[in-house]
N, C-alpha and C. Protein backbone atom coordinates (compact mmCIF):
# COMPACT_ATOMS: atom_id res chain seq x y z
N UNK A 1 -39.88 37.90 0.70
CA UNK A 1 -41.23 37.84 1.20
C UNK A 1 -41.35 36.82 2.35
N UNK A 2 -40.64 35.97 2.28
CA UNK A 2 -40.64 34.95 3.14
C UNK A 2 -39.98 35.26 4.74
N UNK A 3 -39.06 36.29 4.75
CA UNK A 3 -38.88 37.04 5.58
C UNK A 3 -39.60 37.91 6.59
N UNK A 4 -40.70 38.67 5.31
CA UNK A 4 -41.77 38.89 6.12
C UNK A 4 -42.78 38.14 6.91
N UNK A 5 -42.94 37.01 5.82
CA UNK A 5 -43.77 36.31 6.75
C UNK A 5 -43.24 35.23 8.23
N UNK A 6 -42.04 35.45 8.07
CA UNK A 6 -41.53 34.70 9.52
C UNK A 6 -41.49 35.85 10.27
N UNK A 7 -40.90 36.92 10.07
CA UNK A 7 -41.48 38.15 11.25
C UNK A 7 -42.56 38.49 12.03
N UNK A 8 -43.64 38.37 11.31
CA UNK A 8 -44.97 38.45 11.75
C UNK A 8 -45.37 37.00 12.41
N UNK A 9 -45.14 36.29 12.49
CA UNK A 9 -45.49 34.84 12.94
C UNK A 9 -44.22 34.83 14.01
N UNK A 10 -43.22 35.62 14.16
CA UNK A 10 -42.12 35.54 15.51
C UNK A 10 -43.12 36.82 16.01
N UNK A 11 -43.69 37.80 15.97
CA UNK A 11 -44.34 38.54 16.77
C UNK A 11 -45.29 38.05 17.64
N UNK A 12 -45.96 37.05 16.33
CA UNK A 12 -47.40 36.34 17.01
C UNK A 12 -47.05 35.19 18.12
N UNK A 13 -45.77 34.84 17.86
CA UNK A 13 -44.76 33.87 19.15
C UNK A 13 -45.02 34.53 20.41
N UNK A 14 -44.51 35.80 20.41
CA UNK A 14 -44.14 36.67 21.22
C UNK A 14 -45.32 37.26 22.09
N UNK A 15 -46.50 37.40 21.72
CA UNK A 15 -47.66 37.65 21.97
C UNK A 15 -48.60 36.71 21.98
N UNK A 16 -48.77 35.94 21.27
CA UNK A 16 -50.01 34.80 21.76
C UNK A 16 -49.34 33.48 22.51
N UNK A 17 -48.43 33.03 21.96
CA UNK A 17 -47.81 31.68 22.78
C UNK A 17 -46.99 31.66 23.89
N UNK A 18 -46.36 32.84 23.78
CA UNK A 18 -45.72 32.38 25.43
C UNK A 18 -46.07 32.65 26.78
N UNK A 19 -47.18 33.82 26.42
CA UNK A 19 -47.71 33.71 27.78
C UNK A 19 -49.01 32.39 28.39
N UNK A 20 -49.21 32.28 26.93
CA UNK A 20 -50.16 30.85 27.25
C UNK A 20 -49.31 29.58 28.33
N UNK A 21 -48.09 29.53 27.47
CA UNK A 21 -47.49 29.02 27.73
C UNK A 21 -46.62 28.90 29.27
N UNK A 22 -46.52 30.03 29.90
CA UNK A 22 -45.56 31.00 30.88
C UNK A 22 -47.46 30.21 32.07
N UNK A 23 -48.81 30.61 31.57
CA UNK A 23 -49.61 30.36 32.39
C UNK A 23 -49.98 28.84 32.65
N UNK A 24 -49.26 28.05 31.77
CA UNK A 24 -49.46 27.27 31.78
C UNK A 24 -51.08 26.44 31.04
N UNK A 25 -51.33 27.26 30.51
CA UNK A 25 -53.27 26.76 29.69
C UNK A 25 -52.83 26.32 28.77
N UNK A 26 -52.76 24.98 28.73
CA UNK A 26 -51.96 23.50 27.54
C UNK A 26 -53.14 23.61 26.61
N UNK A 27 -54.84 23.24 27.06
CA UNK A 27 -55.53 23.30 25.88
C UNK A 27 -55.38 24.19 24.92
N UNK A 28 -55.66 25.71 25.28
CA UNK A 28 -55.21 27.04 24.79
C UNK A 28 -53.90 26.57 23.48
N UNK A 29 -52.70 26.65 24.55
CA UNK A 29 -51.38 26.65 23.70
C UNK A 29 -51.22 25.64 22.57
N UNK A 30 -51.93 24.83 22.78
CA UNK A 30 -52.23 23.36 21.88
C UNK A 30 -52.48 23.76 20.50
N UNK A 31 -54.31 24.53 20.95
CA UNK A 31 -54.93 24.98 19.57
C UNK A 31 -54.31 25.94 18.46
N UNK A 32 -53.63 27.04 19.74
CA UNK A 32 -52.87 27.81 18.85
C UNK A 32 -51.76 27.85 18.34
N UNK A 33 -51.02 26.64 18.58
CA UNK A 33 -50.22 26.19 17.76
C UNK A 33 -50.21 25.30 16.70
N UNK A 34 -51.52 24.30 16.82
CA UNK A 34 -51.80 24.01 15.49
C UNK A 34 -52.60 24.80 14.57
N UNK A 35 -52.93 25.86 15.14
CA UNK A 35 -53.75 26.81 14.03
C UNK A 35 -52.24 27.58 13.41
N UNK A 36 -51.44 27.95 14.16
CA UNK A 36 -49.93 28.88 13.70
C UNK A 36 -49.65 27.90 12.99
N UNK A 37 -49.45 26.91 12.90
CA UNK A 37 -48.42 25.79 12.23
C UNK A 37 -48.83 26.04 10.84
N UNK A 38 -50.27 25.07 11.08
CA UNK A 38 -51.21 25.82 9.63
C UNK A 38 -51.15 26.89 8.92
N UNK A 39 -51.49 28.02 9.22
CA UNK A 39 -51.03 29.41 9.14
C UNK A 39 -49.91 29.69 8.28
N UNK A 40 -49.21 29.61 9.65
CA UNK A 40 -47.59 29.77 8.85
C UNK A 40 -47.50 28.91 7.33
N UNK A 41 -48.20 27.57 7.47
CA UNK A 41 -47.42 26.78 6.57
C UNK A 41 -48.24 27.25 5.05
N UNK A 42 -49.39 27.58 5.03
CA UNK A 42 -50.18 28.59 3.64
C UNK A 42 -49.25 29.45 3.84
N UNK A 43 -49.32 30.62 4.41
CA UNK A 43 -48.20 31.78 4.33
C UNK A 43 -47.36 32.15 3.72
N UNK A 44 -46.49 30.66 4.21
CA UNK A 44 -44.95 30.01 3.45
C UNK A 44 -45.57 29.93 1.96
N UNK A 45 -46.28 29.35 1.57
CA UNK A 45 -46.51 28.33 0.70
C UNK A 45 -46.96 29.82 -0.39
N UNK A 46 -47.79 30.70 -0.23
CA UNK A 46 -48.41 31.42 -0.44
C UNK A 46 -47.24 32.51 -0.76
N UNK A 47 -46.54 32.88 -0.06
CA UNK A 47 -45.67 34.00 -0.59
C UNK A 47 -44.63 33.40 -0.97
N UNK A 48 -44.60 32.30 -1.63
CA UNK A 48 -43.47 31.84 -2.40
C UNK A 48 -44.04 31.42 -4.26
N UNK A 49 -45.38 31.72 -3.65
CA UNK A 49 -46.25 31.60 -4.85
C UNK A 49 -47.01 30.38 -5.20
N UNK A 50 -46.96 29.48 -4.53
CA UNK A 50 -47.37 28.12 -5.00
C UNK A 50 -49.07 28.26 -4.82
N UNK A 51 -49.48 27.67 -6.46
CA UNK A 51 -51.06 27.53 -6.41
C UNK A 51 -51.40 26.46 -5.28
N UNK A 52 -52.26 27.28 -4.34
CA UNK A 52 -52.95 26.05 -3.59
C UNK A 52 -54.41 25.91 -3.76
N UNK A 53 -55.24 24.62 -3.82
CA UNK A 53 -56.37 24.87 -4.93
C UNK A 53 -57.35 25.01 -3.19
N UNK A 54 -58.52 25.58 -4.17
CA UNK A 54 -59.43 26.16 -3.25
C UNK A 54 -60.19 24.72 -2.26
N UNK A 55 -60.56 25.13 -1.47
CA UNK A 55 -60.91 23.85 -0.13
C UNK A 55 -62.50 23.88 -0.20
N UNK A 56 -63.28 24.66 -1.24
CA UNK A 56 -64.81 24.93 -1.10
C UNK A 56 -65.26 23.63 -1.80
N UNK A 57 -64.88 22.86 -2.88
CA UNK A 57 -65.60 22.33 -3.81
C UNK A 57 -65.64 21.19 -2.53
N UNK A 58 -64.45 20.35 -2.00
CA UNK A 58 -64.63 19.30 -0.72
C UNK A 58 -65.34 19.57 0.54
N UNK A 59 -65.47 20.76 0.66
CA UNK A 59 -66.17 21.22 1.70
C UNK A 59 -67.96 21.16 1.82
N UNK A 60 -67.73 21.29 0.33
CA UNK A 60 -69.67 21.46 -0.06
C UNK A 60 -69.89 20.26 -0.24
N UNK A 61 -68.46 19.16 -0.98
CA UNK A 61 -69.44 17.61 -0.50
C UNK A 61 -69.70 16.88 -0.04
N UNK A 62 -68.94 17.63 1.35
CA UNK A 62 -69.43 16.97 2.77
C UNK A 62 -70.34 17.39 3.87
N UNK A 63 -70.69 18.94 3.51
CA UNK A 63 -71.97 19.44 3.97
C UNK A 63 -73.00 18.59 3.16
N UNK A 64 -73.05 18.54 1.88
CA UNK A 64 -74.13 17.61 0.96
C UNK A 64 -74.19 16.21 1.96
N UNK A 65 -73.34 15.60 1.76
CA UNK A 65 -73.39 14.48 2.40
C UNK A 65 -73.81 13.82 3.77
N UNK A 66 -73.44 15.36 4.72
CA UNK A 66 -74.33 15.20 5.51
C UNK A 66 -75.58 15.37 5.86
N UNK A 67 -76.25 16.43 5.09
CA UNK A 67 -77.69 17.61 5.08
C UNK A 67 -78.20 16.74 4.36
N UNK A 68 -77.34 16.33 2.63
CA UNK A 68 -78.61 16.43 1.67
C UNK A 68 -78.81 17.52 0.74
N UNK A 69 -79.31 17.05 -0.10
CA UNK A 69 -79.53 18.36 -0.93
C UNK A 69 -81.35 19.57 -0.22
C-alpha cells in the first residue's frame, strides 16, 4: 500500500512541483510542498494503519477561545 501511495505523490511531483519550480514562483512551490510533505506524511501513516486521533476536539477549543461560546 505504501507503494501506492508514493506513486501518486511522484505523479503529483511531476505535475504540480516542477513546473512551479522550472517558473520559478518560490511562494507557490513553498506552500505546496509543505502541504505534500503533510499529505504524504498522513498517507504514509494512514496506509500503514496507524490510529491518528481526530484534530476536531483542539480545533473547537480554539475557535471557543477565540469567539466564545
Amino acid at each position: 500500500m505504501i507503494f501506492l501511495v508514493l506513486i501518486v505523490y511522484a505523479v503529483l511531483i511531476l505535475y504540480e512541483f516542477i513546473p512551479l519550480y522550472k517558473q520559478k514562483q518560490w511562494p507557490e512551490f513553498a506552500a505546496n510542498a509543505v502541504l505534500g510533505v503533510l499529505s504524504l506524511t498522513v498517507a504514509i501513516l494512514l496506509s500503514v494503519e496507524v490510529k491518528i486521533p481526530s484534530p476536531s476536539k483542539p480545533i473547537s477549543n480554539v475557535i471557543t477561545s477565540v469567539f466564545g461560546k
